[in-house]
N, C-alpha and C. Protein backbone atom coordinates (compact mmCIF):
# COMPACT_ATOMS: atom_id res chain seq x y z
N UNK A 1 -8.45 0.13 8.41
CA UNK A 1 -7.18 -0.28 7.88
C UNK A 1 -6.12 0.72 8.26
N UNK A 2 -4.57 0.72 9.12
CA UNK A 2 -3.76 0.98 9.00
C UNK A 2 -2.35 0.47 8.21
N UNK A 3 -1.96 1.68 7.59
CA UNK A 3 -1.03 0.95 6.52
C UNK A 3 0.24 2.10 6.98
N UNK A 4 1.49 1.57 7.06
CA UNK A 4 3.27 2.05 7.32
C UNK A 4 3.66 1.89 6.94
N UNK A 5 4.13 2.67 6.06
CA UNK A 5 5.30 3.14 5.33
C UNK A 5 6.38 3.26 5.76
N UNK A 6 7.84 2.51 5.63
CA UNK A 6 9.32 2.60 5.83
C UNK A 6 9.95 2.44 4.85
N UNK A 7 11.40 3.46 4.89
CA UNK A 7 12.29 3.19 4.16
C UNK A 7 12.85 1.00 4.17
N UNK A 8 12.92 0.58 3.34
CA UNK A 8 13.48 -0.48 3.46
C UNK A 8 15.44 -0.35 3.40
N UNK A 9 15.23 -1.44 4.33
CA UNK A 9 16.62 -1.59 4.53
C UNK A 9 17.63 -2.12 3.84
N UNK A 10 16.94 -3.25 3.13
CA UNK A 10 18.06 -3.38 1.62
C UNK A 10 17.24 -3.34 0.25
N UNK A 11 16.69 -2.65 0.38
CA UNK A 11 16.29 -1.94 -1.43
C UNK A 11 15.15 -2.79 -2.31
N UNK A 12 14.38 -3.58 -1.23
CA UNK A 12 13.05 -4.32 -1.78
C UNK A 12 12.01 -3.62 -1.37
N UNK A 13 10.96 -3.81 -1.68
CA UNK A 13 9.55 -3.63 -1.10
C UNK A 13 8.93 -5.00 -0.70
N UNK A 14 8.71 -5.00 0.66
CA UNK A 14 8.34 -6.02 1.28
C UNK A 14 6.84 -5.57 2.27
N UNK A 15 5.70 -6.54 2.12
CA UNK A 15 4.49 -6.08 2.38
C UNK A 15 4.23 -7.20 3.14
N UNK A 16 4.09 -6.18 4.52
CA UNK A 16 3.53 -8.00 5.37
C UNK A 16 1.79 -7.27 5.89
N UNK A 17 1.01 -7.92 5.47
CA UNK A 17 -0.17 -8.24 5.80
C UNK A 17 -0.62 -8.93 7.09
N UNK A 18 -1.51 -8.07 8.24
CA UNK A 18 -2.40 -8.82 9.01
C UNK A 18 -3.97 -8.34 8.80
N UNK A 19 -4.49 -9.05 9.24
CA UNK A 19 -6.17 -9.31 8.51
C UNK A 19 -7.05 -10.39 9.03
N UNK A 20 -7.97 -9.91 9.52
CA UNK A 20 -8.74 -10.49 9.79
C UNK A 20 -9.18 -11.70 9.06
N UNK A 21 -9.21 -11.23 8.24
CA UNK A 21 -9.97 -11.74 6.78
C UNK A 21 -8.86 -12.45 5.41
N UNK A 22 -7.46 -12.56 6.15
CA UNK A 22 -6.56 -13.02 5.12
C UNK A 22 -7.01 -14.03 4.80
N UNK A 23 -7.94 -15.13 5.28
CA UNK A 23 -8.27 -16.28 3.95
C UNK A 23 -8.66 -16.49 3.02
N UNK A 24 -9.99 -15.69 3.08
CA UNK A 24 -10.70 -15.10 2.10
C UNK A 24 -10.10 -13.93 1.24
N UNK A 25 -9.90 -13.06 1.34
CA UNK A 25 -9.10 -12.09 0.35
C UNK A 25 -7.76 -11.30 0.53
N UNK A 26 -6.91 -12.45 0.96
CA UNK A 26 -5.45 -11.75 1.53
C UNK A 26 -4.77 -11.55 -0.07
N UNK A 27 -4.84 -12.67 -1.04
CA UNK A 27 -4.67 -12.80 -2.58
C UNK A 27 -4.97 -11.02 -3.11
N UNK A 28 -5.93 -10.92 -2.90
CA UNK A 28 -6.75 -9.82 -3.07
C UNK A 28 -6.50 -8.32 -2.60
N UNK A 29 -6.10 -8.12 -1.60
CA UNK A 29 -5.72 -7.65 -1.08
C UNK A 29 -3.96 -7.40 -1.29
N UNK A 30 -3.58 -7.95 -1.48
CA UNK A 30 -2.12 -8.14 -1.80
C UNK A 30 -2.24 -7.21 -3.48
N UNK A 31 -2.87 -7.79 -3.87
CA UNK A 31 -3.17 -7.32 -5.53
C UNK A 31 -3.32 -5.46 -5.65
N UNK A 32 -4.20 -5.37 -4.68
CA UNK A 32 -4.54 -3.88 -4.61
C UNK A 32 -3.46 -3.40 -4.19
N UNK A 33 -2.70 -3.63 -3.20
CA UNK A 33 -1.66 -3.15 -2.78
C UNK A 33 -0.46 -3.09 -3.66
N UNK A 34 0.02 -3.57 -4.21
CA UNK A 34 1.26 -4.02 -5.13
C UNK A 34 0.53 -3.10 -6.55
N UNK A 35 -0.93 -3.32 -6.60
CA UNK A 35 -0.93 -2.53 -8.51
C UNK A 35 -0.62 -0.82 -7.80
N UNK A 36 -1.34 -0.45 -6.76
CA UNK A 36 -1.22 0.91 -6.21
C UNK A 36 0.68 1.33 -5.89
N UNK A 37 0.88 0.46 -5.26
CA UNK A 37 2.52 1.16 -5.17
C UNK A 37 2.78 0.59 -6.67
N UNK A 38 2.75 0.32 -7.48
CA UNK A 38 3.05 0.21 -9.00
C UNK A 38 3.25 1.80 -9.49
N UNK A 39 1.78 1.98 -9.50
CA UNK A 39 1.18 3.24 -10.23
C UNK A 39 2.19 4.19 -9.43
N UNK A 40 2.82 4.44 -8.35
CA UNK A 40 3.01 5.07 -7.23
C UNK A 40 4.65 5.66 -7.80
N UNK A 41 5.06 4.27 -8.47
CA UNK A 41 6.16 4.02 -8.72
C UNK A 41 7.32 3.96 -8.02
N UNK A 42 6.45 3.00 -6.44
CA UNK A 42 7.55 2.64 -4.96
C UNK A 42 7.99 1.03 -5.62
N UNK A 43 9.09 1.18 -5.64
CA UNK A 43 9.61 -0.25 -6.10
C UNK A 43 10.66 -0.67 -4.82
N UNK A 44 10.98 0.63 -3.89
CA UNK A 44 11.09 0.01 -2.58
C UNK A 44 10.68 0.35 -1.09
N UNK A 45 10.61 -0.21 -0.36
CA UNK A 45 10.25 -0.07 0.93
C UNK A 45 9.68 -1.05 2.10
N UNK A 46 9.00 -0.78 3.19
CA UNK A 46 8.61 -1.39 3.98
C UNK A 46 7.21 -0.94 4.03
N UNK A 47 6.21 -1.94 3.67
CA UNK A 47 5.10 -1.67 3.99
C UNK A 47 4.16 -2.89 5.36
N UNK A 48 3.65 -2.27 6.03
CA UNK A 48 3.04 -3.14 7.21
C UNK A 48 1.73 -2.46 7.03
N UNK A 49 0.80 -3.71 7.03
CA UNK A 49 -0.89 -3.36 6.86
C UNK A 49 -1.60 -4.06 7.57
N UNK A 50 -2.25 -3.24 8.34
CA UNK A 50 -3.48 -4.12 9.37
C UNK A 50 -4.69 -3.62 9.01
N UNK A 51 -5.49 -4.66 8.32
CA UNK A 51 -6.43 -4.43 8.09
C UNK A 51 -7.91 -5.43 8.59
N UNK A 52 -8.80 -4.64 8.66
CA UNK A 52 -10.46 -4.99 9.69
C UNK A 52 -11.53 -5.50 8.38
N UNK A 53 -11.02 -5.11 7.32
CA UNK A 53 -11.98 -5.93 6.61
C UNK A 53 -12.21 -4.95 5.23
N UNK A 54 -11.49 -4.07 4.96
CA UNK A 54 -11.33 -2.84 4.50
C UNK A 54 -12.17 -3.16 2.59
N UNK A 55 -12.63 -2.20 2.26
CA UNK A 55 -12.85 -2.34 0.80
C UNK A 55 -11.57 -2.59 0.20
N UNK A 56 -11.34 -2.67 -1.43
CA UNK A 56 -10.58 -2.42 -2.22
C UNK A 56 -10.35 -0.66 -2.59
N UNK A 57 -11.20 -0.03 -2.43
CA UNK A 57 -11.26 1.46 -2.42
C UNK A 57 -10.62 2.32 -1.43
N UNK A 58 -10.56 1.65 -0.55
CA UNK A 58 -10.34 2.04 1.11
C UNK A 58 -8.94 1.71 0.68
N UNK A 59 -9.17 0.46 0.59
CA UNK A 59 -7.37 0.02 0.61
C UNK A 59 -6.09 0.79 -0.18
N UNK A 60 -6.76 1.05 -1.00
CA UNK A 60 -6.11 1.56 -2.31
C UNK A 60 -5.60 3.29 -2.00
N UNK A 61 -7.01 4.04 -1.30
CA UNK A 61 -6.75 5.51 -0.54
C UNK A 61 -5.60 5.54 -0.04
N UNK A 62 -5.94 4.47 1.30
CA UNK A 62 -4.94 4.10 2.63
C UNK A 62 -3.31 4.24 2.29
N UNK A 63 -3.11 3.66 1.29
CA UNK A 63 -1.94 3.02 0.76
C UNK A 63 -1.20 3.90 -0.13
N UNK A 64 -2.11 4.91 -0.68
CA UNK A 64 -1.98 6.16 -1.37
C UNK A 64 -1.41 7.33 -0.60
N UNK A 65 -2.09 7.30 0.51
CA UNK A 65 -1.60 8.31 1.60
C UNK A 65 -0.39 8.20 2.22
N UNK A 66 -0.28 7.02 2.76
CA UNK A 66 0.68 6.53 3.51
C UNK A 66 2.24 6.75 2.68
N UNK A 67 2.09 5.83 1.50
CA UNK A 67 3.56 5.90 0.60
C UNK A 67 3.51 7.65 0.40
N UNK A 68 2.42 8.78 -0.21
CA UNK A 68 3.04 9.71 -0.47
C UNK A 68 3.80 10.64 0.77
N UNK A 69 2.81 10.21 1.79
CA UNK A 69 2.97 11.27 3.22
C UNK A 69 4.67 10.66 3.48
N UNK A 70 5.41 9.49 3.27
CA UNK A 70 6.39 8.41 3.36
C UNK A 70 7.60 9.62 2.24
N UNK A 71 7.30 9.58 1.25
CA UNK A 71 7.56 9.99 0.11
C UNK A 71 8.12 11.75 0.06
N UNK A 72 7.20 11.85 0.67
CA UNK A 72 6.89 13.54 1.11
C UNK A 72 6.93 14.27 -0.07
N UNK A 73 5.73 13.65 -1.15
CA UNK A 73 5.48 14.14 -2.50
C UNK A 73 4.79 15.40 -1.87
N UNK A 74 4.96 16.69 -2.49
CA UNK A 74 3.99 17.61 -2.18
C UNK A 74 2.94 17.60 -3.62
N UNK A 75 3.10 17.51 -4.48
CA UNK A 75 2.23 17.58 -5.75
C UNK A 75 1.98 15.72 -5.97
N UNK A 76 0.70 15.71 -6.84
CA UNK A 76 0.46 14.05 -7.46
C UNK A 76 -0.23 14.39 -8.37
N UNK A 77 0.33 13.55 -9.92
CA UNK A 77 -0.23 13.57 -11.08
C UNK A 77 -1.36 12.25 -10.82
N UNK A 78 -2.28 12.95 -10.75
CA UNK A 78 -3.67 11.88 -10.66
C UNK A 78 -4.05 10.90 -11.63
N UNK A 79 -2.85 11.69 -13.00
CA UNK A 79 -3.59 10.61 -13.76
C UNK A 79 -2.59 9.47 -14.19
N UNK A 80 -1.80 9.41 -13.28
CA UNK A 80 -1.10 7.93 -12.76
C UNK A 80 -1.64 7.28 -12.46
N UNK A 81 -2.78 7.68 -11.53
CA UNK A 81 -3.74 7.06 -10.65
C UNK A 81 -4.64 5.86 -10.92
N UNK A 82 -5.12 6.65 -12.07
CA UNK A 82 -6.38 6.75 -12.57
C UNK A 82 -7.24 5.01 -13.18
């Protein structure tokens, strides 16, 4: 799974998904993504995700990394996370 992080250009968070596997768990996938930038507390940006078939665990890391490395949090209260 690769996941990109951008500033958005007019002040939404917009998540476009490609996937192998979007029939079966694009719903799903969407879910993990959206509760994680929740917790994250990104209410905007550009996110683009290509994903091979990825866990929910995986996904959730991926997406973790990406918005903070995006973010350029140097500290994270984990138990946002959690």
């Amino acid at each position: 799974m690769l996941v990109r992080v951008a500033p958005s250009e007019n002040g939404t968070r917009d998540i476009v998904l490609r996937s192998e596997v979007i029939k079966q768990f694009g719903k799903q996938i969407r879910l993990v993504v959206a509760d994680t930038l929740d917790k994250l507390s990104v209410s905007a940006g550009s996110i683009v995700i290509e994903d091979k078939g990825a866990l929910d665990c995986v996904i959730r890391a991926r997406v973790q990394a990406a918005a903070l490395r995006g973010c350029s949090v140097e500290e994270l209260d984990w138990r946002r996370l959690a």
